[in-house]
Protein backbone atom coordinates (compact mmCIF):
# COMPACT_ATOMS: atom_id res chain seq x y z
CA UNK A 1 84.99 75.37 -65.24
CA UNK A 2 81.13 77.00 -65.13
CA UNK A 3 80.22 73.93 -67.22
CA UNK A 4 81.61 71.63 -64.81
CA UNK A 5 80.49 73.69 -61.55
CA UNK A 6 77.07 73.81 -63.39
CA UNK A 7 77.14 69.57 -63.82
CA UNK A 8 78.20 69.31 -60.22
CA UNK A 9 74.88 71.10 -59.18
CA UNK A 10 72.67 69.42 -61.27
CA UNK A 11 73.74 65.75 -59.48
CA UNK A 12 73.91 67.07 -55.81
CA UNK A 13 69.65 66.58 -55.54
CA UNK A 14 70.01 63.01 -57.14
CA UNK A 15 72.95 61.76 -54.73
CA UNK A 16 71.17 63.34 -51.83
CA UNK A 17 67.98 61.04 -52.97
CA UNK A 18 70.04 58.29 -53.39
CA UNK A 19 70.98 58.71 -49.89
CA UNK A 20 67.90 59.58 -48.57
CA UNK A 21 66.86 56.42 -50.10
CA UNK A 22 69.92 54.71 -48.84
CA UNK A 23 69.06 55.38 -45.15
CA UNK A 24 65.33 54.81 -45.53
CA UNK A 25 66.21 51.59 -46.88
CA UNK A 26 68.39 50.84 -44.08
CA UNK A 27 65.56 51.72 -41.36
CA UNK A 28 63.14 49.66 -43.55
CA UNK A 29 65.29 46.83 -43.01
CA UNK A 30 65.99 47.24 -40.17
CA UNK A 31 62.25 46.97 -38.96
CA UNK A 32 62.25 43.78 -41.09
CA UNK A 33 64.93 42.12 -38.99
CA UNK A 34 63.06 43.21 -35.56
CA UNK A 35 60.06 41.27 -36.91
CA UNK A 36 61.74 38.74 -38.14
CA UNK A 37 63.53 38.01 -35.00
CA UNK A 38 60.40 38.27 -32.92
CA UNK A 39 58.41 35.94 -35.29
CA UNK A 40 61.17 33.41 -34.71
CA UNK A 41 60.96 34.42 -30.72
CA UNK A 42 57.53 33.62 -31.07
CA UNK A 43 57.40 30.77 -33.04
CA UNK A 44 60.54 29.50 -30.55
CA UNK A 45 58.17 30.11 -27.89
CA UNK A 46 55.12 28.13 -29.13
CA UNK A 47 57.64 25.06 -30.11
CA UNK A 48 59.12 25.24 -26.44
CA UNK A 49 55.34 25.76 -25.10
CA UNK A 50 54.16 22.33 -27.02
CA UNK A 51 57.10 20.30 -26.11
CA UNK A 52 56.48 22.05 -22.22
CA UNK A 53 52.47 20.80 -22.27
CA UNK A 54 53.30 17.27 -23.59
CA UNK A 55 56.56 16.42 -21.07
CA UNK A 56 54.31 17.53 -18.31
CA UNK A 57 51.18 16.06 -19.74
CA UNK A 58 53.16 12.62 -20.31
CA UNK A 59 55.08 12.79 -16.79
CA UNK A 60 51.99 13.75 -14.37
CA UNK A 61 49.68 11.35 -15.74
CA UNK A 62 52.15 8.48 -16.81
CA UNK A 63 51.45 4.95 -14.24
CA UNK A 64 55.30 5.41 -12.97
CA UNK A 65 54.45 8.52 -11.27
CA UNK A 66 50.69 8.55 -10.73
CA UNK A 67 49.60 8.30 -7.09
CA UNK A 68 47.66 5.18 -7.72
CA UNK A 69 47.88 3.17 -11.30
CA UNK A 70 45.55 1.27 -13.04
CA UNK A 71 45.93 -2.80 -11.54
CA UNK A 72 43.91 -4.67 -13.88
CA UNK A 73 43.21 -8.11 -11.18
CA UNK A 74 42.52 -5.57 -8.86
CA UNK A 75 39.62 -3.84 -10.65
CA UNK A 76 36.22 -4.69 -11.62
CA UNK A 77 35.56 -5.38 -15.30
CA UNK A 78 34.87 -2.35 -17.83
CA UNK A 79 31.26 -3.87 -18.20
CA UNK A 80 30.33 -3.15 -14.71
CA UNK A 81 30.91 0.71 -15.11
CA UNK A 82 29.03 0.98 -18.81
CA UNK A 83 25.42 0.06 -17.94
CA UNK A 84 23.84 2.22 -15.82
CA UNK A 85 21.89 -0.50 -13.91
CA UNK A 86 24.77 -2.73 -13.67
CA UNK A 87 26.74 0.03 -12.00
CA UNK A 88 23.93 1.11 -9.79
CA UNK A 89 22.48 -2.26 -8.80
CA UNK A 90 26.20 -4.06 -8.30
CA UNK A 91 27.09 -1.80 -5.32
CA UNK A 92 23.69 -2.00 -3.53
CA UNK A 93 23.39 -6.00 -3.89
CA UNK A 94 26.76 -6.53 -2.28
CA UNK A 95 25.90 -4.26 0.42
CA UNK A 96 22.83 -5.90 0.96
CA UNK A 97 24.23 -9.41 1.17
CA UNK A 98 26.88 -8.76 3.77
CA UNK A 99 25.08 -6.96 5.69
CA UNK A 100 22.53 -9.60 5.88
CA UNK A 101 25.47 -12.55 6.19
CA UNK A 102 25.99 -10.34 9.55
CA UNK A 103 22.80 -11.04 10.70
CA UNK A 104 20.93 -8.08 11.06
CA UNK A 105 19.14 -9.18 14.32
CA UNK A 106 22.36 -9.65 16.10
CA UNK A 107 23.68 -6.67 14.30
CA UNK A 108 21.30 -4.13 16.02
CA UNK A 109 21.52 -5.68 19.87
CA UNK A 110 25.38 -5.25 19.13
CA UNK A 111 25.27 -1.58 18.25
CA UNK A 112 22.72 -0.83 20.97
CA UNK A 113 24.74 -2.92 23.60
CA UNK A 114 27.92 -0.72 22.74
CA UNK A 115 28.74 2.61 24.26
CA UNK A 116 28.69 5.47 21.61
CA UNK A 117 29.31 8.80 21.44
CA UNK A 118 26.89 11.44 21.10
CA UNK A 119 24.66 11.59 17.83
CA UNK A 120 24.61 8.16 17.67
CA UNK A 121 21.75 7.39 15.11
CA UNK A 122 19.12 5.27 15.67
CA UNK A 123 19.85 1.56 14.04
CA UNK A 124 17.01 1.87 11.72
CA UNK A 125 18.36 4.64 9.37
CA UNK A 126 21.46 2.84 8.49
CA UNK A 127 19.64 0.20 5.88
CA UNK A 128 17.73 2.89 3.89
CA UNK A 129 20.56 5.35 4.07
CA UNK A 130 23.23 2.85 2.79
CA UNK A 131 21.23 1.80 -0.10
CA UNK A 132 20.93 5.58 -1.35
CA UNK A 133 24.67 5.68 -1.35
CA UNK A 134 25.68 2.36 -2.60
CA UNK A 135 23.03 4.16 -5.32
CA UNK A 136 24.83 7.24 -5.74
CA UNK A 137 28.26 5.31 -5.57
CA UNK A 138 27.41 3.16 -8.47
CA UNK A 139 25.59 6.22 -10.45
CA UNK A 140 28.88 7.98 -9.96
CA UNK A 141 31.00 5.31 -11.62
CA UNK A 142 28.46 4.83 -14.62
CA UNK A 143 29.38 8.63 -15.04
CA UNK A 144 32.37 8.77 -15.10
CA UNK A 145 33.30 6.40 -17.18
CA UNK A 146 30.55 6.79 -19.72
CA UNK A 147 31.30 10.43 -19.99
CA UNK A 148 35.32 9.88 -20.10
CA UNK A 149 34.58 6.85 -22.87
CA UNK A 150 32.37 8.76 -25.31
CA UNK A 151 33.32 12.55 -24.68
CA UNK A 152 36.37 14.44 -25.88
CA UNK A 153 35.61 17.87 -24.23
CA UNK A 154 38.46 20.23 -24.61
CA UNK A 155 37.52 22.43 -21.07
CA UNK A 156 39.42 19.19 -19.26
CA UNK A 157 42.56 19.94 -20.35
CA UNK A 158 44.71 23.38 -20.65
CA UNK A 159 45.75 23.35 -23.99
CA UNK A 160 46.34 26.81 -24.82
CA UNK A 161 45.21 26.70 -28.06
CA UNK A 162 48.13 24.08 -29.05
CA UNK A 163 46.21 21.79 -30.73
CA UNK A 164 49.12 19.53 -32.04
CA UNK A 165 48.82 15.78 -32.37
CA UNK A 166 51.24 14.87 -29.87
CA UNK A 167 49.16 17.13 -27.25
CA UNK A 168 45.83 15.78 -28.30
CA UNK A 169 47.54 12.34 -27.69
CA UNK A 170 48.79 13.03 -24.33
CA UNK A 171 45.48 14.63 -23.79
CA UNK A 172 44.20 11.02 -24.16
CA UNK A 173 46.34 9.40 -22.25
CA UNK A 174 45.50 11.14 -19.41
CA UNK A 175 42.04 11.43 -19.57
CA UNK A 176 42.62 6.93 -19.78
CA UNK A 177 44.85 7.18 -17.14
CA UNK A 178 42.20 8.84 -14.91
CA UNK A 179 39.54 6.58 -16.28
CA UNK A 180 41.42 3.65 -15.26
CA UNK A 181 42.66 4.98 -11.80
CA UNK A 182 39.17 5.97 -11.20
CA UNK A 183 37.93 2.13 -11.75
CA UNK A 184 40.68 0.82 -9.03
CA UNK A 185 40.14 3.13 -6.70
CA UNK A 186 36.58 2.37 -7.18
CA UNK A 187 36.99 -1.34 -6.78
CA UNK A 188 39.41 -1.19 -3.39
CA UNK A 189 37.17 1.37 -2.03
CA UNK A 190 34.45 -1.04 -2.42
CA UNK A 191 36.15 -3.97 -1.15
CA UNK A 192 37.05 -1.77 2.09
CA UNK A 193 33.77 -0.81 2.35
CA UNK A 194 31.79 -4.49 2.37
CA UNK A 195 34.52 -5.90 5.03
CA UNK A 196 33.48 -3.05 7.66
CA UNK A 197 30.52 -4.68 8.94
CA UNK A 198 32.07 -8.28 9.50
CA UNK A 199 35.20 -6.97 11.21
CA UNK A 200 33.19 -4.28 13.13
CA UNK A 201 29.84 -6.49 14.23
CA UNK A 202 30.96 -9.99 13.63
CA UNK A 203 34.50 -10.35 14.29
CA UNK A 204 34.29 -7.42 16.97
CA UNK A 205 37.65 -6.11 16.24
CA UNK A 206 36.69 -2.01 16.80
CA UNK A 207 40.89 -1.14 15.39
CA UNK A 208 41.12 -3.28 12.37
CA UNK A 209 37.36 -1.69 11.20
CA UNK A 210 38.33 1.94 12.60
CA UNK A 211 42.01 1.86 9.91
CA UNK A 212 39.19 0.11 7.29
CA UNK A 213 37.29 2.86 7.54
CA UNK A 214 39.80 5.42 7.85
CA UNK A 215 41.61 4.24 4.97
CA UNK A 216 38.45 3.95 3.42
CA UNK A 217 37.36 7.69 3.52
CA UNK A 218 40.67 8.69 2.31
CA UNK A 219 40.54 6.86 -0.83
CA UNK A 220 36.87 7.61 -1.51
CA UNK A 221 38.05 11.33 -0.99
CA UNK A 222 40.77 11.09 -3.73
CA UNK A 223 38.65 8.83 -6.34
CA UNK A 224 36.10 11.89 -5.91
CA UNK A 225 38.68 14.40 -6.81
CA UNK A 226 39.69 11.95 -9.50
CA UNK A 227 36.42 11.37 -11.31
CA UNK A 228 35.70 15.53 -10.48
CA UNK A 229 38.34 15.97 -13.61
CA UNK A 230 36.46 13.47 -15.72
CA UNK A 231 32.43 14.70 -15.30
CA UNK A 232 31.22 17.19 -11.97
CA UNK A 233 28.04 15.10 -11.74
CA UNK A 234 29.99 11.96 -10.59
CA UNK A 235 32.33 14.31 -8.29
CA UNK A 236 28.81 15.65 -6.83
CA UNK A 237 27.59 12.05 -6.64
CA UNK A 238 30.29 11.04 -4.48
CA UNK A 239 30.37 13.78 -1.93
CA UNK A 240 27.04 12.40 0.35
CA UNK A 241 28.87 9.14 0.44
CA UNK A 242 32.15 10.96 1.65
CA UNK A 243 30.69 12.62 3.96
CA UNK A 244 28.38 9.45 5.60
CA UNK A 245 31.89 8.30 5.65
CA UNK A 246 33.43 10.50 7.83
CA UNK A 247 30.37 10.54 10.19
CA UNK A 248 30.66 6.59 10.29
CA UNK A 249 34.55 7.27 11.10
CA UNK A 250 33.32 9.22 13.86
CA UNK A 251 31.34 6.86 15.16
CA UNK A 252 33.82 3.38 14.52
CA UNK A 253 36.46 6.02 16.26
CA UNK A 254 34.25 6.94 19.22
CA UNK A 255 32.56 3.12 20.26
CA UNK A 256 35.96 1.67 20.14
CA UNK A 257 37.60 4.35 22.75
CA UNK A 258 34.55 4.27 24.55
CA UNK A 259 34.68 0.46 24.86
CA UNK A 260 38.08 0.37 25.29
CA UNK A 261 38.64 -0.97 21.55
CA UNK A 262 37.63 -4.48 23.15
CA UNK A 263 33.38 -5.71 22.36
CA UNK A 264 34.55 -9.21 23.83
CA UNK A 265 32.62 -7.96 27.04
CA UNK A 266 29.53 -7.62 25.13
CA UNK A 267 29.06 -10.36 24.40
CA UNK A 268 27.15 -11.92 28.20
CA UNK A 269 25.00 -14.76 28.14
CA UNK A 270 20.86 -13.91 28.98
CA UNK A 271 18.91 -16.04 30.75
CA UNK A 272 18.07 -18.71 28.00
CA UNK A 273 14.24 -18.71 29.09
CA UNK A 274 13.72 -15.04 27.03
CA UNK A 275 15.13 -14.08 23.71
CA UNK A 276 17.72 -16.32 21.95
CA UNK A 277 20.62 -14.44 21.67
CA UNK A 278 23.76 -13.86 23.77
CA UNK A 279 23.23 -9.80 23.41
CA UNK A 280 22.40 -7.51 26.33
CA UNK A 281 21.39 -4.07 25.59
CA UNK A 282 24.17 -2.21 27.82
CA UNK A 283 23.24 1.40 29.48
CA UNK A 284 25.96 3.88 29.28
């Protein structure tokens, strides 16, 4: 009995170890499950994050549901927007050879034969001032796509750190996407912009050139948001020519009310004996 008693003492400390050992172990592995499960929660979350940043990346910039897609027979050639002269000198010879097909001469007695609203600007400034931003237009475009072309600079798109291969490929396709947006928007803005002066001087139809115009600045407004994602210096480039635009809207707006969005009445025969023309310069 005492030896027995005397055995049962000596094993209490070890099975009260092995317990103590039992329930530490238990805790222990416990704490390993909670990490394990939020390493998978994590890991889940990254894998749901990636799939998240390419579906969106893929749906907001895919041509189904972009605002404006890239129309190839629409759109200048690529070559136009890589050389810096080319893109520069393109815009500013176009300009210059419609508005010289208008006839500048008759042009001027036109405008100053009109009724305009107030801060009309004097003729003169319109030649110098379009050339600076048919200029800055072209500059803008060489930007653009020259930096979009040879650049891969991660601050344009919100990554997050994911830097899987299906992201970096989406990342692509949208910077393209932009690229190739920019260059139609581009090309009908410019289209819009060299059938102004026919409609407005030659053809003397003040509503057709007012919804040119209008139409016009809103596209220019949207291709500088546009090529703003690609470079800032093209964005910056662009904003003078915006807002020439919506001064010349102004104007286009104001003669057109002011005449009664008919010019026909301008036109009144001099006496033949003076200056050629069939202009009179009309008082307010």
């Amino acid at each position: 009995m005492y030896n027995a008693e005397l055995i049962h003492l000596r094993a209490l400390p070890a099975v009260r170890g092995a317990r103590h050992a039992s329930a530490r172990g238990r805790v222990l592995w416990g704490k390993l499950c909670h990490v394990a499960t939020v390493s998978k929660s994590a890991h889940s979350l990254l894998h749901l994050h990636t799939h998240t940043t390419l579906y969106h990346s893929n749906r907001a910039y895919s041509p189904g549901t972009a605002m404006t897609t890239y129309i190839p027979s629409i759109t200048l050639p690529g070559f136009m927007f890589e050389n810096a002269a080319t893109a520069i000198l393109a815009p500013v010879a176009a300009g210059t050879a419609i508005g010289f097909s208008t006839r500048p001469r008759q042009t001027q007695k036109t405008y100053l034969a009109l009724r305009q609203p107030p801060l009309r600007p004097p003729p003169q400034i319109f030649g110098p001032m379009w050339t600076m931003l048919y200029g800055l237009m072209g500059y803008a475009a060489y930007r653009a796509w020259s930096t979009g072309v040879n650049s891969f600079d991660p601050r344009k798109v919100q990554l997050a750190k994911v830097s899987t291969a299906g992201v970096r490929r989406a990342w692509w396709a949208r910077l393209t996407n932009s690229l190739q947006q920019g260059a139609t928007l581009y090309t009908i803005q410019l289209a819009l912009n060299l059938i102004w002066m026919p409609l407005f001087f030659r053809f003397k139809r003040p509503i057709e050139a007012t919804i040119d115009i209008v139409a016009l600045t809103g596209i220019t407004g949207y291709l500088t948001y546009i090529w703003g994602q690609v470079d800032e210096v093209a964005g910056y480039a662009l904003i003078p020519y915006l807002g020439w635009l919506s001064f010349a809207t102004y104007l286009s707006a104001g003669a057109g009310y002011l005449n009664n969005w008919d010019f026909s009445s301008k036109e009144i025969p001099k006496d033949m004996k003076s200056q050629k023309t069939k202009y009179v310069d009309e008082k307010p």
